[in-house]
C-alpha atoms as a PDB file:
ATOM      1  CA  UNK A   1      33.865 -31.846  27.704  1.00  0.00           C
ATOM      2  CA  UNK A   2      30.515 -31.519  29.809  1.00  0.00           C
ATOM      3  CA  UNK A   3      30.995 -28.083  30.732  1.00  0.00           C
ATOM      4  CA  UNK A   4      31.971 -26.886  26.995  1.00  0.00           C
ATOM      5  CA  UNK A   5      28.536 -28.700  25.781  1.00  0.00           C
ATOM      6  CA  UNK A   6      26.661 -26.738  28.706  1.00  0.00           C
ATOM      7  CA  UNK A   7      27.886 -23.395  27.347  1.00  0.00           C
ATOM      8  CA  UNK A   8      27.023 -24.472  23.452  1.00  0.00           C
ATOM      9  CA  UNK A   9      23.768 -25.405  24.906  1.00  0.00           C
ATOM     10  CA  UNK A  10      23.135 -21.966  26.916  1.00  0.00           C
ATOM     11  CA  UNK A  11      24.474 -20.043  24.010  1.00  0.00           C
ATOM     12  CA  UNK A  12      21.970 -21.655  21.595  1.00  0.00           C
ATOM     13  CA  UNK A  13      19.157 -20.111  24.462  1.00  0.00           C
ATOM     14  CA  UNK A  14      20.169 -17.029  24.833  1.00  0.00           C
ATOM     15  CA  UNK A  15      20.490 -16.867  20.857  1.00  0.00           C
ATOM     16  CA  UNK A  16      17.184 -18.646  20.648  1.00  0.00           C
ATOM     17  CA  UNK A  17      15.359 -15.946  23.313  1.00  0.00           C
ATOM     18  CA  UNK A  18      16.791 -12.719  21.749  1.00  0.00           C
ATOM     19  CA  UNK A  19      15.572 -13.810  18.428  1.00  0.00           C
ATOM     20  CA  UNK A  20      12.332 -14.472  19.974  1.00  0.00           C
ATOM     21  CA  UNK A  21      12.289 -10.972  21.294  1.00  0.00           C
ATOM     22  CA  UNK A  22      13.153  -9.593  17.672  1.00  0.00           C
ATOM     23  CA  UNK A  23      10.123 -11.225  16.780  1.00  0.00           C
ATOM     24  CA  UNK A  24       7.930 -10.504  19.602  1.00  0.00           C
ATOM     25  CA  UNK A  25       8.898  -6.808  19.014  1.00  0.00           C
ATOM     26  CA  UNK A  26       8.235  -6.749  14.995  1.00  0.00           C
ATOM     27  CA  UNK A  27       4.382  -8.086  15.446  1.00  0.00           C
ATOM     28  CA  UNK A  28       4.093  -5.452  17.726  1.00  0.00           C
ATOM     29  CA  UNK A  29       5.609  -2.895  16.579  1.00  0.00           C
ATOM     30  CA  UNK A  30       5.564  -2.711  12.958  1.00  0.00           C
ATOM     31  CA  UNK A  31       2.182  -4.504  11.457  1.00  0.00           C
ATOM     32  CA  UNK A  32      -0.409  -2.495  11.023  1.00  0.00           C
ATOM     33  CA  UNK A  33      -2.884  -2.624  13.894  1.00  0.00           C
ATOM     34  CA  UNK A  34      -6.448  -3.170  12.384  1.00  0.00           C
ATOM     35  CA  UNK A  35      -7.269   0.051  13.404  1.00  0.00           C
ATOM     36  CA  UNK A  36      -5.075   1.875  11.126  1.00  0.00           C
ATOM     37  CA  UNK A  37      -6.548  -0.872   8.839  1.00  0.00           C
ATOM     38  CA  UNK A  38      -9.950   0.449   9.036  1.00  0.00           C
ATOM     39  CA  UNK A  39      -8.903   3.889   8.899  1.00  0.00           C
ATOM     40  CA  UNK A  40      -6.856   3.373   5.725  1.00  0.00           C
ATOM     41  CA  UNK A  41     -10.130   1.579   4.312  1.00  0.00           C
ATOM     42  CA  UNK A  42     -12.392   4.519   4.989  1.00  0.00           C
ATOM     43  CA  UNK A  43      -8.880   6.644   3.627  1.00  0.00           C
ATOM     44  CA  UNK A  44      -9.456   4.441   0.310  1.00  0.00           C
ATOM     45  CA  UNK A  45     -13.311   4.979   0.323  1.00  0.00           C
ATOM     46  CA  UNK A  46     -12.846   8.712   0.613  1.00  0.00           C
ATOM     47  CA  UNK A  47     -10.689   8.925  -2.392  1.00  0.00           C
ATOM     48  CA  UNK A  48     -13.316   6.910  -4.146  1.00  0.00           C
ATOM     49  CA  UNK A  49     -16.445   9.264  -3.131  1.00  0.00           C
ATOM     50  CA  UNK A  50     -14.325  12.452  -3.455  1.00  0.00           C
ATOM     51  CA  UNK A  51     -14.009  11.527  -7.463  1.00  0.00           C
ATOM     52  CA  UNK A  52     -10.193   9.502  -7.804  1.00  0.00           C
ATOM     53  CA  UNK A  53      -9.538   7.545 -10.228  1.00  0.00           C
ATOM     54  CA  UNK A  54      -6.359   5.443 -10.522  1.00  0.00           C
ATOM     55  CA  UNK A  55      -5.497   3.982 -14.173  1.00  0.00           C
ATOM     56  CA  UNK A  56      -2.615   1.772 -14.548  1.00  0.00           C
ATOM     57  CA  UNK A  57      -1.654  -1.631 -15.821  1.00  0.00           C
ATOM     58  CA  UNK A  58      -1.123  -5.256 -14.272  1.00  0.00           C
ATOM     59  CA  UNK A  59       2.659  -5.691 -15.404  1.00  0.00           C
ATOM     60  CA  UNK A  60       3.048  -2.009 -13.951  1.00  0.00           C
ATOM     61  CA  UNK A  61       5.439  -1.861 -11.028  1.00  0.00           C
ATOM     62  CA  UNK A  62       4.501   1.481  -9.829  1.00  0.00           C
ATOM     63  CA  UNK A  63       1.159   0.372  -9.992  1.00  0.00           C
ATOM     64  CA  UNK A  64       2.054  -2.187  -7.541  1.00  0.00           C
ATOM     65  CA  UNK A  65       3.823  -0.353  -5.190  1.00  0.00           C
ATOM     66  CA  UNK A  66       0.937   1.804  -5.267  1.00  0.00           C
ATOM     67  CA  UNK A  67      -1.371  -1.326  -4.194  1.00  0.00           C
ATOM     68  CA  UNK A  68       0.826  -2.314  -2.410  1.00  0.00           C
ATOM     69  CA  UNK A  69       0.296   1.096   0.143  1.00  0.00           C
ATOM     70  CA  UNK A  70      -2.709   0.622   0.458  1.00  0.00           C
ATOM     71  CA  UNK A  71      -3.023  -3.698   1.217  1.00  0.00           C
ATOM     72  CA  UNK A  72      -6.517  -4.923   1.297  1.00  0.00           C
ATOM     73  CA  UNK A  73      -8.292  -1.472   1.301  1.00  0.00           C
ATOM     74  CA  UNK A  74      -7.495  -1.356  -2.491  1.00  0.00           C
ATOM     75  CA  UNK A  75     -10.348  -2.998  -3.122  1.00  0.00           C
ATOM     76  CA  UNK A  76     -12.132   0.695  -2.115  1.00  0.00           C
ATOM     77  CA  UNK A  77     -10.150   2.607  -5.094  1.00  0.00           C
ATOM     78  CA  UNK A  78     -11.759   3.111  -8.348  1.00  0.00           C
ATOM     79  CA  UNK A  79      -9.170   0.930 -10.365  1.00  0.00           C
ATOM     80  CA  UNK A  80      -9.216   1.574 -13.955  1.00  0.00           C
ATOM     81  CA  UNK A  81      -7.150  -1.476 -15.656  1.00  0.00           C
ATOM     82  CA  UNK A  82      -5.631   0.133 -19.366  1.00  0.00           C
ATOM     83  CA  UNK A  83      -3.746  -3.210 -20.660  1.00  0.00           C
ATOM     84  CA  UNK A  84      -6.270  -4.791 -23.061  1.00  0.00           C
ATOM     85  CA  UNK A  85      -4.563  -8.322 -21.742  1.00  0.00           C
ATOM     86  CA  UNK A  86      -5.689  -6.975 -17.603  1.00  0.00           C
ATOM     87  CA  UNK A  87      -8.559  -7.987 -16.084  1.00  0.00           C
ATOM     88  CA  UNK A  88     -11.828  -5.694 -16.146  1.00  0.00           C
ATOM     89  CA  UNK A  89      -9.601  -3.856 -19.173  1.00  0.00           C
ATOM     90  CA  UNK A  90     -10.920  -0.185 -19.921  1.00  0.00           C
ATOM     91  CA  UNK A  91      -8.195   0.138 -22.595  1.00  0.00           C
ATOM     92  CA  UNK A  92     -10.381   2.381 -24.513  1.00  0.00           C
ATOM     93  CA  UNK A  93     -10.987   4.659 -21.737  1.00  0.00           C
ATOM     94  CA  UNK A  94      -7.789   5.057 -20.659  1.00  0.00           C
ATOM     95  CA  UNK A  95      -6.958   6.090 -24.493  1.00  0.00           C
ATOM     96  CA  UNK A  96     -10.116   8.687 -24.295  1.00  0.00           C
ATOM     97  CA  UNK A  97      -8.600   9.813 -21.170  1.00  0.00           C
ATOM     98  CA  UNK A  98      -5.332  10.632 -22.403  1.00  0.00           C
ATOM     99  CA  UNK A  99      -3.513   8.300 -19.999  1.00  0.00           C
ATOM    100  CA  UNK A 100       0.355   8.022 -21.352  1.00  0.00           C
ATOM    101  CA  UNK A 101       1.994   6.613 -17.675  1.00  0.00           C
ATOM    102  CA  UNK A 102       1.073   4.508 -15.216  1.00  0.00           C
ATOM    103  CA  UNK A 103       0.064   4.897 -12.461  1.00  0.00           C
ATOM    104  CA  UNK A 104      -1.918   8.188 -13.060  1.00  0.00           C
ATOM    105  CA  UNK A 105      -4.670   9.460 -10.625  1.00  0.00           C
ATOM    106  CA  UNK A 106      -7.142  11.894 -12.104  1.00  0.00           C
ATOM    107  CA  UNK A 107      -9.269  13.731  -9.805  1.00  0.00           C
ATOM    108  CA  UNK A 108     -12.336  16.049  -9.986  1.00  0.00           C
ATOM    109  CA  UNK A 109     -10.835  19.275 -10.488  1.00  0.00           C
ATOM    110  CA  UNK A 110      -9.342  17.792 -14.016  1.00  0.00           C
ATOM    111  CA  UNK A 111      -5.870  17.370 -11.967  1.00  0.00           C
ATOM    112  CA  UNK A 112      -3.235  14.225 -12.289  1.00  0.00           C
ATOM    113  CA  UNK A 113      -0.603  12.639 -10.230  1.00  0.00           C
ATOM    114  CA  UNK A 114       1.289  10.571 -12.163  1.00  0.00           C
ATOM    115  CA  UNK A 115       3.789   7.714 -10.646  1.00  0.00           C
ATOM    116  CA  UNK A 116       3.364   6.457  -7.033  1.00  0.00           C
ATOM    117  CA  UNK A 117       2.046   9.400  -5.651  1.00  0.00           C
ATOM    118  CA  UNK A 118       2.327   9.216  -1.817  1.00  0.00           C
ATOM    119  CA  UNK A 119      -0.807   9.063   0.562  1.00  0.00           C
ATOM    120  CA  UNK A 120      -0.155  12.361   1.776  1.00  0.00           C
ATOM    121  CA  UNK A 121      -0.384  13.894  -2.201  1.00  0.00           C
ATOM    122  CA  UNK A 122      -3.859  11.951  -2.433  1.00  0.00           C
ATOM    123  CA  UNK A 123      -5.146  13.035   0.474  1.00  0.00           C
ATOM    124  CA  UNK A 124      -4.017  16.757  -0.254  1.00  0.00           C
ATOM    125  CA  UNK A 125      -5.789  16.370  -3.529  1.00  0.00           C
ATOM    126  CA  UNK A 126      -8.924  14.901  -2.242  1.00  0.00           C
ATOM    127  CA  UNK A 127      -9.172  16.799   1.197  1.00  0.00           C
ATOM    128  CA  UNK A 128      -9.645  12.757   2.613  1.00  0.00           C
ATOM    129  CA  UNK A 129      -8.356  12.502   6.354  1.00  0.00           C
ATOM    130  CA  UNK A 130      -5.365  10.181   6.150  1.00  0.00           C
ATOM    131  CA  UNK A 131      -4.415   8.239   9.325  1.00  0.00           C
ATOM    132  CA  UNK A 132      -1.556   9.173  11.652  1.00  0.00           C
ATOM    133  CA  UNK A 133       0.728   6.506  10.624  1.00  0.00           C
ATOM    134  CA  UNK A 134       0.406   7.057   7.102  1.00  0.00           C
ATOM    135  CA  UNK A 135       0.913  10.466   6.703  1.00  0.00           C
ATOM    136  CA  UNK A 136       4.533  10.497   5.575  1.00  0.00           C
END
């Protein structure tokens, strides 16, 4: 009976330490380092300075996967809210502007992307140097 509780005990560890290692190996691995952090904050202020514009709404789900690609250095993208219920709403601007779909990115050329256009597209767009990691 001993012995059988010894080996339910060492299987627990071993279970316990390879999960640790799964972990261990996702912090490392797959969070962004805040290196890539800064350089997808001076990404964001790029787009910003270099004339884009993103319009969208808060129920908008494309507008939050778009957000959501860029984390905290959002904060750096001229954000135009179109929902008169939003925050900071711009609803009549966004009618002036034509804007039918959200998200749309205008830029300074007159040019749109509309729906979760991908870092690499805004960068293209903007000339903005994109970081490594992101460029996919």
């Amino acid at each position: 009976m001993k012995k059988h509780k010894n080996k339910q005990n060492n299987r627990s560890l071993v279970i316990g330490i390879v999960a640790l290692v799964v972990v261990i190996f996702l912090v490392i691995f797959l969070l962004p380092s805040k290196k890539s952090s800064s350089e997808l904050e001076e990404f964001a202020k790029c787009l910003t300075e270099k004339g884009a514009v993103m319009y969208g709404a808060f129920w908008c789900p494309h507008c939050a996967n778009t957000k959501k690609k860029f984390g905290e250095s959002f904060r750096y993208i001229n954000y135009v809210e179109c929902d008169p219920r939003g925050e900071n709403e711009q609803a009549e601007l966004c009618i002036e502007k034509e804007i039918l779909s959200y998200d749309t990115w205008t830029f300074s050329d007159g040019s749109r992307l509309i729906s979760e256009p991908k870092l690499k597209e805004l960068a293209e767009k903007t000339s903005c140097p994109l970081p490594e990691e992101y460029d996919k």
